[in-house]
C-alpha atoms as a PDB file:
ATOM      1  CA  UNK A   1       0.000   0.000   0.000  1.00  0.00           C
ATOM      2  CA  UNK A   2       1.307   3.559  -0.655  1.00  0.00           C
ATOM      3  CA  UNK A   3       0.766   6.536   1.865  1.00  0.00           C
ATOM      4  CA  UNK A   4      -0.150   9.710   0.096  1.00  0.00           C
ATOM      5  CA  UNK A   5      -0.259  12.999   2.033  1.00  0.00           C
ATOM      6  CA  UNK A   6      -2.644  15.893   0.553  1.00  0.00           C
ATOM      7  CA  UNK A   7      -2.926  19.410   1.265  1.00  0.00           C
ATOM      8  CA  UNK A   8      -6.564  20.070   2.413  1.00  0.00           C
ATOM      9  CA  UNK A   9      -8.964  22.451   0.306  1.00  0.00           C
ATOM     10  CA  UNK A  10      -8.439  22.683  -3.384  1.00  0.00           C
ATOM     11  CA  UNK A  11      -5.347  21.448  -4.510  1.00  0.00           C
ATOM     12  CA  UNK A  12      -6.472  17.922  -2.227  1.00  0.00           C
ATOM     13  CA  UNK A  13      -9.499  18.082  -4.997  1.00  0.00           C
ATOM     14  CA  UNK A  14      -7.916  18.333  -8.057  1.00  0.00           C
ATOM     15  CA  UNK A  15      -5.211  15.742  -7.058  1.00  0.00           C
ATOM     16  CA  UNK A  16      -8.213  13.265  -6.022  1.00  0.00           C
ATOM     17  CA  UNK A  17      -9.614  13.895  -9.618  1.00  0.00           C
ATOM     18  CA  UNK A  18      -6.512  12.869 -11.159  1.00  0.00           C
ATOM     19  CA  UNK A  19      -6.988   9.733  -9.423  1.00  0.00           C
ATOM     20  CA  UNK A  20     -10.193   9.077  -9.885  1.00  0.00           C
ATOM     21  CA  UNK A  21      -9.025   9.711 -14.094  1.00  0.00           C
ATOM     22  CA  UNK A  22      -6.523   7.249 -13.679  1.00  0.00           C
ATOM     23  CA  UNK A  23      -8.722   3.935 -11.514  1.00  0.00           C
ATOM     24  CA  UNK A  24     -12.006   4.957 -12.750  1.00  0.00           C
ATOM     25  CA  UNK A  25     -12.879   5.193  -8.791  1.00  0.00           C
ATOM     26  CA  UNK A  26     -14.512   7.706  -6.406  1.00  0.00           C
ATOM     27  CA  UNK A  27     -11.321   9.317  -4.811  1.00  0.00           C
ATOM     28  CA  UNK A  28     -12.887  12.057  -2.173  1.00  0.00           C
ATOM     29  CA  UNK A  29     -12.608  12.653   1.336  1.00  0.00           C
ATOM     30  CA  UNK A  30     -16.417  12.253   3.646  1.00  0.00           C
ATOM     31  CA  UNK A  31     -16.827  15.338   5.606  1.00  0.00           C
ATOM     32  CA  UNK A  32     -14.248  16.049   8.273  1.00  0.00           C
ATOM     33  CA  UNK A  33     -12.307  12.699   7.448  1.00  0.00           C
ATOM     34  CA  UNK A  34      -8.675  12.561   7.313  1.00  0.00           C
ATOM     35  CA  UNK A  35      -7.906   9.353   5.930  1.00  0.00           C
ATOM     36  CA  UNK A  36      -9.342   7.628   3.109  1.00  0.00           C
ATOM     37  CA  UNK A  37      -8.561   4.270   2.031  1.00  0.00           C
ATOM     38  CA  UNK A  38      -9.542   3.117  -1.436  1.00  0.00           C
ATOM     39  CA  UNK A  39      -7.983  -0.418  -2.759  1.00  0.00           C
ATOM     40  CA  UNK A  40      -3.869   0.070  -2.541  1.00  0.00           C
ATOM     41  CA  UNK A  41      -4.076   3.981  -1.066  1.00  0.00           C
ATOM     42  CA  UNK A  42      -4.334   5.352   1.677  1.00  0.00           C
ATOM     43  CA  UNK A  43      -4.542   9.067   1.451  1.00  0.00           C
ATOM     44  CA  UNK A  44      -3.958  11.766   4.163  1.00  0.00           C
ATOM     45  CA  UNK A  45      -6.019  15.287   4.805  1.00  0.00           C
ATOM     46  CA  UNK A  46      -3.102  17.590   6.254  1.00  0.00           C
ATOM     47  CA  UNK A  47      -2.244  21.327   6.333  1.00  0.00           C
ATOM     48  CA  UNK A  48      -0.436  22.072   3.659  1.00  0.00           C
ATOM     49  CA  UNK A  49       2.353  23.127   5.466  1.00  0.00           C
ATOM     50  CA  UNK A  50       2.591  19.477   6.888  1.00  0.00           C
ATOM     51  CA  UNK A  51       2.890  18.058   3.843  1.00  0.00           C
ATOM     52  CA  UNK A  52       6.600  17.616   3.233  1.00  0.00           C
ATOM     53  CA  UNK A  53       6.522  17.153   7.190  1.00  0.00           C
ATOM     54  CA  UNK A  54       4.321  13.743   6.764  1.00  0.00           C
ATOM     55  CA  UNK A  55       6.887  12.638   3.985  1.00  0.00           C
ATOM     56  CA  UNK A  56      10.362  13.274   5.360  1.00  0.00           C
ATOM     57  CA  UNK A  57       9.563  11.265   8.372  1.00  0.00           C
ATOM     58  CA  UNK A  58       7.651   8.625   6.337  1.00  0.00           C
ATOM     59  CA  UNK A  59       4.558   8.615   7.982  1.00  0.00           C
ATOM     60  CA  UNK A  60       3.428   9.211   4.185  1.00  0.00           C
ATOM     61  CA  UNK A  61       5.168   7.262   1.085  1.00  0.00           C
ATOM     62  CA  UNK A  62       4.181  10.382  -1.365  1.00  0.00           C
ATOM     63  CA  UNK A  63       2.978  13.713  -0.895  1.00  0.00           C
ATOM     64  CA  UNK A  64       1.564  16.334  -3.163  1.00  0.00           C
ATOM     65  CA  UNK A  65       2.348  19.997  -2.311  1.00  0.00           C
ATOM     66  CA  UNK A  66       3.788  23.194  -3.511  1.00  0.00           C
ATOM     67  CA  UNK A  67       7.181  23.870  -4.228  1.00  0.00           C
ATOM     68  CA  UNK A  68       7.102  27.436  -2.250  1.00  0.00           C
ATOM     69  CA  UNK A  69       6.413  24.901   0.793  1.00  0.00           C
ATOM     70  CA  UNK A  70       9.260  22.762  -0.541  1.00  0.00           C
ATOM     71  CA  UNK A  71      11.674  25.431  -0.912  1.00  0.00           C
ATOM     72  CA  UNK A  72      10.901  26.929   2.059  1.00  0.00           C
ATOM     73  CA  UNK A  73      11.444  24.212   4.617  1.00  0.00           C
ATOM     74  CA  UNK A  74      14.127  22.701   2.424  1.00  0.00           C
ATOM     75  CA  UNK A  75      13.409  19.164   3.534  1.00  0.00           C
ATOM     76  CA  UNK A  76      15.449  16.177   2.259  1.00  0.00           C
ATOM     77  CA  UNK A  77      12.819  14.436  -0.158  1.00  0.00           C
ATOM     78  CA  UNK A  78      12.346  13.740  -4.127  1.00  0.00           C
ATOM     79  CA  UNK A  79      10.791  15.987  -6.662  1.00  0.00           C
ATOM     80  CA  UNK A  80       9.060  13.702  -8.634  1.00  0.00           C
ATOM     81  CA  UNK A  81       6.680  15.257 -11.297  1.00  0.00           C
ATOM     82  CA  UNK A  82       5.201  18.468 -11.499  1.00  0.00           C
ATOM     83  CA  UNK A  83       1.936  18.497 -11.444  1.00  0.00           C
ATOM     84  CA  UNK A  84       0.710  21.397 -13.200  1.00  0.00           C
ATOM     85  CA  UNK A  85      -2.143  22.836 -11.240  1.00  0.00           C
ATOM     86  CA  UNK A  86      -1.995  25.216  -8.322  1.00  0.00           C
ATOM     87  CA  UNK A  87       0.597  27.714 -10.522  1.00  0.00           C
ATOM     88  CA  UNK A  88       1.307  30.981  -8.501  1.00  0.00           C
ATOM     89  CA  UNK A  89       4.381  33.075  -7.922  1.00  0.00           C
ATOM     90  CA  UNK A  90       6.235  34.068  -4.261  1.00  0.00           C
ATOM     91  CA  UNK A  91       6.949  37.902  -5.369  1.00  0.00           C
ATOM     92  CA  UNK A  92       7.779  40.659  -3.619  1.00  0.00           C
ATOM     93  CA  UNK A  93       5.032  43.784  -2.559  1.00  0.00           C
ATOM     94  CA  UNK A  94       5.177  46.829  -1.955  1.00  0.00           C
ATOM     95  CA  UNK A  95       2.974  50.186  -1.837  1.00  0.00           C
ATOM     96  CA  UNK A  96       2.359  51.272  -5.238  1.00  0.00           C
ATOM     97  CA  UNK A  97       3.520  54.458  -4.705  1.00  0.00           C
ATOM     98  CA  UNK A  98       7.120  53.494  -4.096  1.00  0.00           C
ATOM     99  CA  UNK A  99       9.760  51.712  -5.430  1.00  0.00           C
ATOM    100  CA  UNK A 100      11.974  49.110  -3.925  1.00  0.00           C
ATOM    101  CA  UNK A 101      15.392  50.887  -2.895  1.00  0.00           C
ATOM    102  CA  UNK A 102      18.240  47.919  -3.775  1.00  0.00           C
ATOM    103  CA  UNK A 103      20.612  50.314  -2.479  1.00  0.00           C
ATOM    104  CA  UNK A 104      20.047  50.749   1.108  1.00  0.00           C
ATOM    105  CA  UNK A 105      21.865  48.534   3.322  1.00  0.00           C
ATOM    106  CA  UNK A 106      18.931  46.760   5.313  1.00  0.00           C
ATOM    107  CA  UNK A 107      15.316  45.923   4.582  1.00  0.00           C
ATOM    108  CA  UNK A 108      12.380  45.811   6.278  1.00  0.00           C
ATOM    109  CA  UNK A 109      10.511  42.864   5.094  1.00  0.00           C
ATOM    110  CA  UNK A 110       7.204  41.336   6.383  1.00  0.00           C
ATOM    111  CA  UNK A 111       6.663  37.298   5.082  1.00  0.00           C
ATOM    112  CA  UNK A 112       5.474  33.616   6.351  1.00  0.00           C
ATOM    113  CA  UNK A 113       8.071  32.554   3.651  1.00  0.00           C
ATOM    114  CA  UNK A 114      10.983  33.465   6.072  1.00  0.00           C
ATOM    115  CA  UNK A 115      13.985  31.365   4.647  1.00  0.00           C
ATOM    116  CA  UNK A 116      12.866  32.383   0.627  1.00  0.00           C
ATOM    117  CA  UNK A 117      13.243  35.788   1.492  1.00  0.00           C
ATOM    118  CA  UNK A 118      16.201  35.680   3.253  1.00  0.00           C
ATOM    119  CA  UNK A 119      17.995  33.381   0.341  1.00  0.00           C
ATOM    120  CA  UNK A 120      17.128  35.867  -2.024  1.00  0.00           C
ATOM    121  CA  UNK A 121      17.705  38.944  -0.678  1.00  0.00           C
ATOM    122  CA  UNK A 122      21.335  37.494  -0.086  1.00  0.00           C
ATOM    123  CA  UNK A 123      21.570  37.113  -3.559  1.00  0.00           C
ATOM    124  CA  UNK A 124      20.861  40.630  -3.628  1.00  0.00           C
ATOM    125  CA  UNK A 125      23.397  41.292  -1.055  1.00  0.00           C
ATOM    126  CA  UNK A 126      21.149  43.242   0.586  1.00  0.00           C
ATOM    127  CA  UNK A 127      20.574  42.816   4.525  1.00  0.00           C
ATOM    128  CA  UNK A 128      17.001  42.059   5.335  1.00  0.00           C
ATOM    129  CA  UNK A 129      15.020  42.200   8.579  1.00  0.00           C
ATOM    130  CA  UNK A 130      12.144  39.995   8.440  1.00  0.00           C
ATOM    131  CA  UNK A 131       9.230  40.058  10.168  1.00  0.00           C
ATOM    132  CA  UNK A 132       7.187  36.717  10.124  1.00  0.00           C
ATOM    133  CA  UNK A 133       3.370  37.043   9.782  1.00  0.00           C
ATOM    134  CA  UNK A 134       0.956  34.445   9.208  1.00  0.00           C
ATOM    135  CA  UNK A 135      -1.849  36.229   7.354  1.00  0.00           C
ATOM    136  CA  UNK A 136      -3.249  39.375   6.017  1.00  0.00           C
ATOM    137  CA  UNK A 137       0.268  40.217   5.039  1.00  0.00           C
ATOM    138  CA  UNK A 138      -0.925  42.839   2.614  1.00  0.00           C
ATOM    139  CA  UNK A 139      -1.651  44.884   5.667  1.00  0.00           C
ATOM    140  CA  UNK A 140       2.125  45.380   6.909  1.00  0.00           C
ATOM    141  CA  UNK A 141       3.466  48.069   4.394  1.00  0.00           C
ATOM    142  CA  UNK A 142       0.672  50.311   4.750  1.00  0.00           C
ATOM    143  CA  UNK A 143       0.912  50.485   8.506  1.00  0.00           C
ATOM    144  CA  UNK A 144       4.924  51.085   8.119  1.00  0.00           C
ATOM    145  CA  UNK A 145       5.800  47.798   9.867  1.00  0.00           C
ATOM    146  CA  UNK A 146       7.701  47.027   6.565  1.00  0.00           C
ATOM    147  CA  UNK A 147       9.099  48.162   3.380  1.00  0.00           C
ATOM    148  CA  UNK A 148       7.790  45.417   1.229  1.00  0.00           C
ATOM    149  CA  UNK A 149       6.420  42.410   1.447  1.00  0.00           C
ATOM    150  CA  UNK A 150       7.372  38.455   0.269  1.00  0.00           C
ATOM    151  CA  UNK A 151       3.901  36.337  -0.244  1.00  0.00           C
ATOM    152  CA  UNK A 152       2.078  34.330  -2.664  1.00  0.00           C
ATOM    153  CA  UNK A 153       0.828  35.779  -5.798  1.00  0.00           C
ATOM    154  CA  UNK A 154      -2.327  34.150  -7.675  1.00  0.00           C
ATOM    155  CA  UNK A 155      -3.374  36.949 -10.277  1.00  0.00           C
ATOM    156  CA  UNK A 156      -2.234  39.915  -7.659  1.00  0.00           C
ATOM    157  CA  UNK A 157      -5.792  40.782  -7.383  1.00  0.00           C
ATOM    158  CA  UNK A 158      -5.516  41.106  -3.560  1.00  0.00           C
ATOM    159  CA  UNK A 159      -2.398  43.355  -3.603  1.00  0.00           C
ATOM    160  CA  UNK A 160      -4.122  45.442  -6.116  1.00  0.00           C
ATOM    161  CA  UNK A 161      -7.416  46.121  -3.865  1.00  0.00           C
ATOM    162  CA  UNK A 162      -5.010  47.049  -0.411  1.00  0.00           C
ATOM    163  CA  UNK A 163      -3.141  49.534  -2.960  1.00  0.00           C
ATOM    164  CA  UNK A 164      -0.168  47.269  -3.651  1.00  0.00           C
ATOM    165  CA  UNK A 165       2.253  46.184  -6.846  1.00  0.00           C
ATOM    166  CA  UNK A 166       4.177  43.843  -7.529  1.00  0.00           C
ATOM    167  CA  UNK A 167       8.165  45.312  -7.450  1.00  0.00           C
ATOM    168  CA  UNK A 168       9.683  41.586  -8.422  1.00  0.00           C
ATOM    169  CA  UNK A 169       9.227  37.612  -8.663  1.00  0.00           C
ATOM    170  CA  UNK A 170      11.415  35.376  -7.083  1.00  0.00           C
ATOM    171  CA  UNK A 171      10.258  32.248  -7.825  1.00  0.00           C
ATOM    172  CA  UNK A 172       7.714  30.391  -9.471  1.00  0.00           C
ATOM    173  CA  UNK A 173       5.495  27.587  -8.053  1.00  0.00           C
ATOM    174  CA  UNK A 174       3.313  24.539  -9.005  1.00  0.00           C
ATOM    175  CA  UNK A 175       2.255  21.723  -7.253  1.00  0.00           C
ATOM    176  CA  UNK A 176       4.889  18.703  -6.945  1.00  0.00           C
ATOM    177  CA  UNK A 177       4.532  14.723  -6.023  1.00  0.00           C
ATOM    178  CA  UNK A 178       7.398  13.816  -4.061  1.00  0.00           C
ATOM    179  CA  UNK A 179       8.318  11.061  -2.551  1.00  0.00           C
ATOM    180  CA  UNK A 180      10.366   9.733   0.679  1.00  0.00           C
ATOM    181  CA  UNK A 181      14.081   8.596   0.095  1.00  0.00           C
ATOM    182  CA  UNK A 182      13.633   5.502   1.514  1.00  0.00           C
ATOM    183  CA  UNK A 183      10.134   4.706   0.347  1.00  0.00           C
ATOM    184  CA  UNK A 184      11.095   5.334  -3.538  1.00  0.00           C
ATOM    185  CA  UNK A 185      14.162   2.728  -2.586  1.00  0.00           C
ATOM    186  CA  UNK A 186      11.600   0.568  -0.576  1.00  0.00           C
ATOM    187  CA  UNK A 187       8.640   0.508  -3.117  1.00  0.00           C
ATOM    188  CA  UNK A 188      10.008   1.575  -6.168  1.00  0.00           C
ATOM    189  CA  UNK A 189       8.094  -0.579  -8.578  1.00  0.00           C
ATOM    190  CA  UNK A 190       4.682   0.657  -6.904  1.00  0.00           C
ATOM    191  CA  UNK A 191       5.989   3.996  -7.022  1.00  0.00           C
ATOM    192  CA  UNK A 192       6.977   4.192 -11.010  1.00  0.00           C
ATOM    193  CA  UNK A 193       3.644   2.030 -11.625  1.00  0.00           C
ATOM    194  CA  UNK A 194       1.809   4.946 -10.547  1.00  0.00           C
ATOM    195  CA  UNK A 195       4.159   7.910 -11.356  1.00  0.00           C
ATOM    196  CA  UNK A 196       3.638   6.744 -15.088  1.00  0.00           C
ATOM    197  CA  UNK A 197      -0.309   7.046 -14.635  1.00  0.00           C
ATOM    198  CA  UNK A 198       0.080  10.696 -13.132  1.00  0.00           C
ATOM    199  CA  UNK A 199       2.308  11.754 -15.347  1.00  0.00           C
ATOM    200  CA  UNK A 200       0.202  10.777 -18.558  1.00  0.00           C
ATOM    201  CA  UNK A 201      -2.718  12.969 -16.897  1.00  0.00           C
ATOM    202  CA  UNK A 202      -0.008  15.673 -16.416  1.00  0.00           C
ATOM    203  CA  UNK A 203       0.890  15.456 -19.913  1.00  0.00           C
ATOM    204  CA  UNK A 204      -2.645  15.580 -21.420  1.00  0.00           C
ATOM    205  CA  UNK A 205      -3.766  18.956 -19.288  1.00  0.00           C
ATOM    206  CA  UNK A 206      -1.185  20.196 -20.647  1.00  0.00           C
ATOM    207  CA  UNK A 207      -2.087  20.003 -24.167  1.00  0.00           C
END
């Protein structure tokens, strides 16, 4: 049996249609349920943040989840495919009247993505002093706790209505199976076997 972890909400649904494509079965999650068990799966509801979490430590064989979380918590597991849905950017905010100063020696920057930022503001050579917020980050420049911000960008419709732009992208992000080191070793046959079915899904939304 393989243990696949799933962000809850959306991206959980659109992975669980994939499935259902590929068996011809009724992948979805009753109610408040957190596991769900259909033939050789057995699929976990987590935070999305856990993800990653759930497959480093191998409590979960596979996991589907973005590569912002990846990057972020830089945890040692495979990139397998990308999936192709849940496409956004991490890109930096600020107020749209003003314009992000490169040249001053430290910024002010307000972010959940905390170790993002600080990579690429190194590469900037810029020194940066973040301040990590967990929601309604839009709100932190135009209170002055921040110069800019570093968040997730869909189509920058909610930076737009709080009287934001974006100043830069730093990376873009989609949603990635990946897999624990020692389960791909462990149950590699059952792993490809179903990679191969993803993948031809992957390949035909893309079309």
């Amino acid at each position: 049996m393989l243990t696949i972890a799933l962000p809850k909400g959306r991206i959980a649904e659109e992975t669980l249609e994939i499935f259902s494509q590929i068996f011809g079965e009724n992948f979805t999650f009753e109610s408040r349920k957190l596991i769900l068990d259909v033939g050789e799966f057995k699929f976990l509801n987590v935070r999305n943040q856990d993800v990653p979490t759930y497959v480093m430590h191998q409590s979960a064989d596979l996991g589907v989840v973005g590569l912002d979380v990846i990057e972020e918590q830089g945890l040692d597991v495979i990139k397998l495919l990308d999936l192709n849905i849940g496409k956004c950017r991490v890109s930096i905010g600020i107020k749209n009247e003003d314009e992000l100063d490169w040249s001053k020696p430290n910024l002010k920057i307000a972010s959940k993505m905390v170790n993002i930022t600080k990579r690429y503001f190194a590469t900037k050579a810029v020194g940066v002093e973040i301040v990590k917020l967990y929601g309604s980050i839009e709100l932190a420049p135009l209170v002055g706790l921040c110069d800019a911000i570093v968040d997730i960008v869909d189509t920058g419709a909610t930076m737009k209505e709080n009287g934001l732009k974006v100043a830069e992208d730093i990376m873009y992000s989609s949603v990635y199976l990946i897999a624990n080191k020692n389960s791909y070793y462990a149950k590699k046959s059952e792993i490809l076997a179903l990679f191969e079915k993803i993948n031809s899904v992957v390949e035909v939304s893309k079309r």
